[in-house]
C-alpha atoms as a PDB file:
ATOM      1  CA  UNK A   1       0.483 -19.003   8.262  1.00  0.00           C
ATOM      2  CA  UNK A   2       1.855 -15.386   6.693  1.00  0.00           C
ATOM      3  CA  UNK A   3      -1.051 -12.651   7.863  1.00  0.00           C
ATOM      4  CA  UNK A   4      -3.029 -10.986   5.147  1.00  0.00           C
ATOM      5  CA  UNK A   5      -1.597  -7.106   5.581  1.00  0.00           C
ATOM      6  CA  UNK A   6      -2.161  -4.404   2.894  1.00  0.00           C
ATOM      7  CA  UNK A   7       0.659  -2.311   2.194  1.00  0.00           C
ATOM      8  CA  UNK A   8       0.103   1.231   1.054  1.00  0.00           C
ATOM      9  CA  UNK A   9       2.322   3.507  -1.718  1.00  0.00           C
ATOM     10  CA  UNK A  10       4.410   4.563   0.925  1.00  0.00           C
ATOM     11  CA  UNK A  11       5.388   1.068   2.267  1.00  0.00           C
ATOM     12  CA  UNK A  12       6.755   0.036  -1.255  1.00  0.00           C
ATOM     13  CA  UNK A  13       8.528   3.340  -2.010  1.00  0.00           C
ATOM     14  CA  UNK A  14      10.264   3.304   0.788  1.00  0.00           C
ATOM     15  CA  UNK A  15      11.547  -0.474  -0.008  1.00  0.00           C
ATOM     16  CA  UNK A  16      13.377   1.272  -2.721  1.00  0.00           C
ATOM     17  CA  UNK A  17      14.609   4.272  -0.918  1.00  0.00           C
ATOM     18  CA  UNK A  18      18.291   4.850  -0.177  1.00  0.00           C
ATOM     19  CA  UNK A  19      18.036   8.015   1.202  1.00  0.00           C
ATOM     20  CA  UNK A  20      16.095   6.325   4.438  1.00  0.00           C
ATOM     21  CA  UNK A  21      17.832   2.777   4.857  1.00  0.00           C
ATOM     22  CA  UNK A  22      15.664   2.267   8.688  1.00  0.00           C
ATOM     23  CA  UNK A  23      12.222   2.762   6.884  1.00  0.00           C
ATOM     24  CA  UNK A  24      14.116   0.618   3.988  1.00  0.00           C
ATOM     25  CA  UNK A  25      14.770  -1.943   6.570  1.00  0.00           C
ATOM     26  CA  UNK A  26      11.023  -2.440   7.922  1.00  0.00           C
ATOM     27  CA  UNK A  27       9.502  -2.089   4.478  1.00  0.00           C
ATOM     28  CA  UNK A  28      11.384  -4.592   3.272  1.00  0.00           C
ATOM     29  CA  UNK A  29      10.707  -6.848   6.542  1.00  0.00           C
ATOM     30  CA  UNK A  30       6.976  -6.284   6.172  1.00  0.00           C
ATOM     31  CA  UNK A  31       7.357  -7.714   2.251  1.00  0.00           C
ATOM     32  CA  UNK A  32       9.068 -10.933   3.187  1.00  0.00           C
ATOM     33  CA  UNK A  33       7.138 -11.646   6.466  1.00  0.00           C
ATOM     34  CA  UNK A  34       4.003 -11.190   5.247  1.00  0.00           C
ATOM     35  CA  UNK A  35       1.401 -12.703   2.906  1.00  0.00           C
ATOM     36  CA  UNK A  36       1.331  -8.984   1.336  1.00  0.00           C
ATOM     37  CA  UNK A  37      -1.327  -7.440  -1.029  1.00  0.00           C
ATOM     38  CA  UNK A  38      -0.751  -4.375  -3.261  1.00  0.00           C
ATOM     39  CA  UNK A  39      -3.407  -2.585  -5.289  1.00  0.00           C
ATOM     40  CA  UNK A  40      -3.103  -1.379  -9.137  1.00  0.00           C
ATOM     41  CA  UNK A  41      -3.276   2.287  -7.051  1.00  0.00           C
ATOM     42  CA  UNK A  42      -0.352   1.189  -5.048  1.00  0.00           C
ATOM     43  CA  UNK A  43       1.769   0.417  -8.528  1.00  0.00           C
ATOM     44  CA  UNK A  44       0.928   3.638 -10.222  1.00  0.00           C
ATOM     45  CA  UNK A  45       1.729   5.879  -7.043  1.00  0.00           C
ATOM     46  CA  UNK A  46       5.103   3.638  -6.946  1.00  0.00           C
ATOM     47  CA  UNK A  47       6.118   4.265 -10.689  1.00  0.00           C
ATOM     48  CA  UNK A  48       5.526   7.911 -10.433  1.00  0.00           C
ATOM     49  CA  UNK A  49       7.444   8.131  -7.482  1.00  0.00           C
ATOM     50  CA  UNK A  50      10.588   6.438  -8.257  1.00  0.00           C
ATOM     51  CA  UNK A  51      10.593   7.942 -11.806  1.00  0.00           C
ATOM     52  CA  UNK A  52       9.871  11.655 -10.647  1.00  0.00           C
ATOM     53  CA  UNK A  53      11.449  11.490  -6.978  1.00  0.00           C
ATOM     54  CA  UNK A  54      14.292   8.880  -7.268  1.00  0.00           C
ATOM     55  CA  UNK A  55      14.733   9.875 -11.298  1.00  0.00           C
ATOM     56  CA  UNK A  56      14.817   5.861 -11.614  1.00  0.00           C
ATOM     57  CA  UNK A  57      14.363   5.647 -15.427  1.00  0.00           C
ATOM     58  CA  UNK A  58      11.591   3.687 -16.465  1.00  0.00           C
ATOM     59  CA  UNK A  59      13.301   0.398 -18.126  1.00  0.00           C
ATOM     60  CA  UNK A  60      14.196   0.693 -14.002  1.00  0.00           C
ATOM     61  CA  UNK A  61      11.062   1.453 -12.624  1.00  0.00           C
ATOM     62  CA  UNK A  62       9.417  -1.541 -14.752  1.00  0.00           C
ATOM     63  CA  UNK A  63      11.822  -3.807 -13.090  1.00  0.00           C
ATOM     64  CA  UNK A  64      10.460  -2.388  -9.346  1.00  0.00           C
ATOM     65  CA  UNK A  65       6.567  -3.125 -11.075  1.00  0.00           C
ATOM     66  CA  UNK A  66       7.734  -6.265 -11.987  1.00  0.00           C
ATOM     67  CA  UNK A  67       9.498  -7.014  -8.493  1.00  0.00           C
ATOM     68  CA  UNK A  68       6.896  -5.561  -6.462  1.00  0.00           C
ATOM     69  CA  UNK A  69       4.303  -8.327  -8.455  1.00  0.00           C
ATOM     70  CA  UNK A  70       6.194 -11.052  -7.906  1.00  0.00           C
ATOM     71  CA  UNK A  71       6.583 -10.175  -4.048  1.00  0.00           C
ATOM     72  CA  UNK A  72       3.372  -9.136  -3.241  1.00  0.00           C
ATOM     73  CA  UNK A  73      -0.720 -10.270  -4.604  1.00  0.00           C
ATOM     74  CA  UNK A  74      -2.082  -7.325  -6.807  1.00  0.00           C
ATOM     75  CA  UNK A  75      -5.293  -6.589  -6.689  1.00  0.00           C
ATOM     76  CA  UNK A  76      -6.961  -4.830  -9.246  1.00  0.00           C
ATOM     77  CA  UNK A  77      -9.495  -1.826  -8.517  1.00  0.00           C
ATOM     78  CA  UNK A  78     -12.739  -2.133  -9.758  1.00  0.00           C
ATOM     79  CA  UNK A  79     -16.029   0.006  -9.977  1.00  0.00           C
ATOM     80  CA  UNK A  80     -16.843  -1.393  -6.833  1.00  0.00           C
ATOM     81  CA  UNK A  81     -14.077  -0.630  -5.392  1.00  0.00           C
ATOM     82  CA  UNK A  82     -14.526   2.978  -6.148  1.00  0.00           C
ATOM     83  CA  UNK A  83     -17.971   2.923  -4.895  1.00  0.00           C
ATOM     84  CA  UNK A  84     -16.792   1.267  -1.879  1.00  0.00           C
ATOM     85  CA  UNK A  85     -13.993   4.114  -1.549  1.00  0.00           C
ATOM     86  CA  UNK A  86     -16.441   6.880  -2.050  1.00  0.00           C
ATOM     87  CA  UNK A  87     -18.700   5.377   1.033  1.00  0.00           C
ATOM     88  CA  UNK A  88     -15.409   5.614   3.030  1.00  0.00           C
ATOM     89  CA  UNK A  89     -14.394   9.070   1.926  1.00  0.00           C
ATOM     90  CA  UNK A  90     -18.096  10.382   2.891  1.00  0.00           C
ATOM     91  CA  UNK A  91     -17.973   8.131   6.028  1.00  0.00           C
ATOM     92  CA  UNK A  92     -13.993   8.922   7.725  1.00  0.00           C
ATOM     93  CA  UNK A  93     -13.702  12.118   6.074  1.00  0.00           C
ATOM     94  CA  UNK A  94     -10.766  10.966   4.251  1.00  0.00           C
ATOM     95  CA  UNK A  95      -9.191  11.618   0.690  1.00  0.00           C
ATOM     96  CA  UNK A  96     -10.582   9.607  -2.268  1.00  0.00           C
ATOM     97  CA  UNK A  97      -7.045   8.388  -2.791  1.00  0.00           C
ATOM     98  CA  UNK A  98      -6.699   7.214   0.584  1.00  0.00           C
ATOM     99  CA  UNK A  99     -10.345   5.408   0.873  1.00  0.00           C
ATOM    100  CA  UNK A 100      -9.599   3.823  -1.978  1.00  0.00           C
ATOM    101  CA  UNK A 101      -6.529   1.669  -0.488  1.00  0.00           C
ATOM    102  CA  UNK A 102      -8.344   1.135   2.290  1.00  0.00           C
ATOM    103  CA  UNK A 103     -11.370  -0.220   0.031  1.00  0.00           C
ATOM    104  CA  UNK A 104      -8.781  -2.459  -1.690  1.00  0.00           C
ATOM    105  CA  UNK A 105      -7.457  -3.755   1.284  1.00  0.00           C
ATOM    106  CA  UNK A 106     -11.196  -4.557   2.757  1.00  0.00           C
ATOM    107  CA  UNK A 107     -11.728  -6.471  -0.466  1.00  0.00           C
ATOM    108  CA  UNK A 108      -8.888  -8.047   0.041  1.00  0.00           C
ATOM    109  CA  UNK A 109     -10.052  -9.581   3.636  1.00  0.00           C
ATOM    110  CA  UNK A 110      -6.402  -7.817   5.138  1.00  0.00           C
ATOM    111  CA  UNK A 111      -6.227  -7.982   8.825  1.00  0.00           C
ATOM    112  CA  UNK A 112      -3.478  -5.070   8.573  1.00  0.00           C
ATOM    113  CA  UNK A 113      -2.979  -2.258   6.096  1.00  0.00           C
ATOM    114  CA  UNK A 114       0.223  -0.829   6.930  1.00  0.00           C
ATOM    115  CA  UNK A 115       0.353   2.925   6.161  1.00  0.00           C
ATOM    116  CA  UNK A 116       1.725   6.712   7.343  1.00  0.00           C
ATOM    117  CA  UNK A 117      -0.259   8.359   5.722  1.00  0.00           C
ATOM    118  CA  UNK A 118      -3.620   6.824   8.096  1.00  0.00           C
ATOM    119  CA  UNK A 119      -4.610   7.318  11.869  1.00  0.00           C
ATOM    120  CA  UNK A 120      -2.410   4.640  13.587  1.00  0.00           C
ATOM    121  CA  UNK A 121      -4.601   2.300  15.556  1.00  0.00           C
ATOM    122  CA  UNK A 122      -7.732   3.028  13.967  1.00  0.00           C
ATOM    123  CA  UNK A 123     -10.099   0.090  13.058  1.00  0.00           C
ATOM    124  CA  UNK A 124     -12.335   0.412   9.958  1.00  0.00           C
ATOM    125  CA  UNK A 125     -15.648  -1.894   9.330  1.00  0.00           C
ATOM    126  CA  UNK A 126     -14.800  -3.559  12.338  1.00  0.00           C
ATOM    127  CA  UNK A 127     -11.991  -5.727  10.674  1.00  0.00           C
ATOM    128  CA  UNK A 128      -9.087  -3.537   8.971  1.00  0.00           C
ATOM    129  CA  UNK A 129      -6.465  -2.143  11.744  1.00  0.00           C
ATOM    130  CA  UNK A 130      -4.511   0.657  10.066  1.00  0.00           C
ATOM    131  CA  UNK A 131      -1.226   0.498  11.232  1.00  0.00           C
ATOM    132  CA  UNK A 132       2.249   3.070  11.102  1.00  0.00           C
ATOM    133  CA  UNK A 133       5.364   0.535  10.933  1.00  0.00           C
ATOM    134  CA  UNK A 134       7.729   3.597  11.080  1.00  0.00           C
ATOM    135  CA  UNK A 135       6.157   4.610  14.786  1.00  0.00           C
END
């Protein structure tokens, strides 16, 4: 059985990137091999990166969305999982933006939440292991 691993913004744009094919290479691995989750968050960072970054137009960038659905579960963010991501924020210290894919991927009962934008190593609640695939 696939693990359960969270993939943040930066996992998924870099599946798309040409400009880095190694991080390319591992992003994409981490899709396939894995029983991947993505968050609405993780979409909307996506779309605004490949249409402002990669100038992907966005009859393009609505064929990543719709790739990146099919590839991956989507969860959707809720009020709680606001809430939950302000009680992390206060908590770690850490942006909203960033406790709020790590309370996505605690509601999604991930083992893994692959990310570089996160302290490598670091456990959260006792269950989620953040981890850098590009280390």
């Amino acid at each position: 059985m696939k693990d359960r691993v969270f993939l943040d913004s930066n996992i998924l744009i870099y599946s798309y990137s040409i400009t880095e094919p190694e991080k390319q290479t591992i992003a994409r691995r981490l899709i396939s091999q894995n029983n991947s989750f993505i968050s609405t968050q993780v979409l909307q960072e996506l779309t605004n990166t490949v249409t402002r970054k990669f100038k992907f137009n966005y009859k393009v960038a609505q064929a990543a969305i719709h790739e990146c659905c099919q590839n991956n579960n989507l969860h959707i963010n809720t009020g709680q999982s606001i809430l939950k991501a302000c009680e992390l924020a206060d908590r770690y210290g850490w942006s909203f933006y960033d406790s709020l894919i790590v309370s996505s991927a605690l509601e999604c009962e991930c083992l893994v939440l692959y990310s570089e934008d996160l302290q490598n190593g670091q456990i959260v609640d006792g269950r989620l292991k953040i981890l850098n695939p590009f280390l």
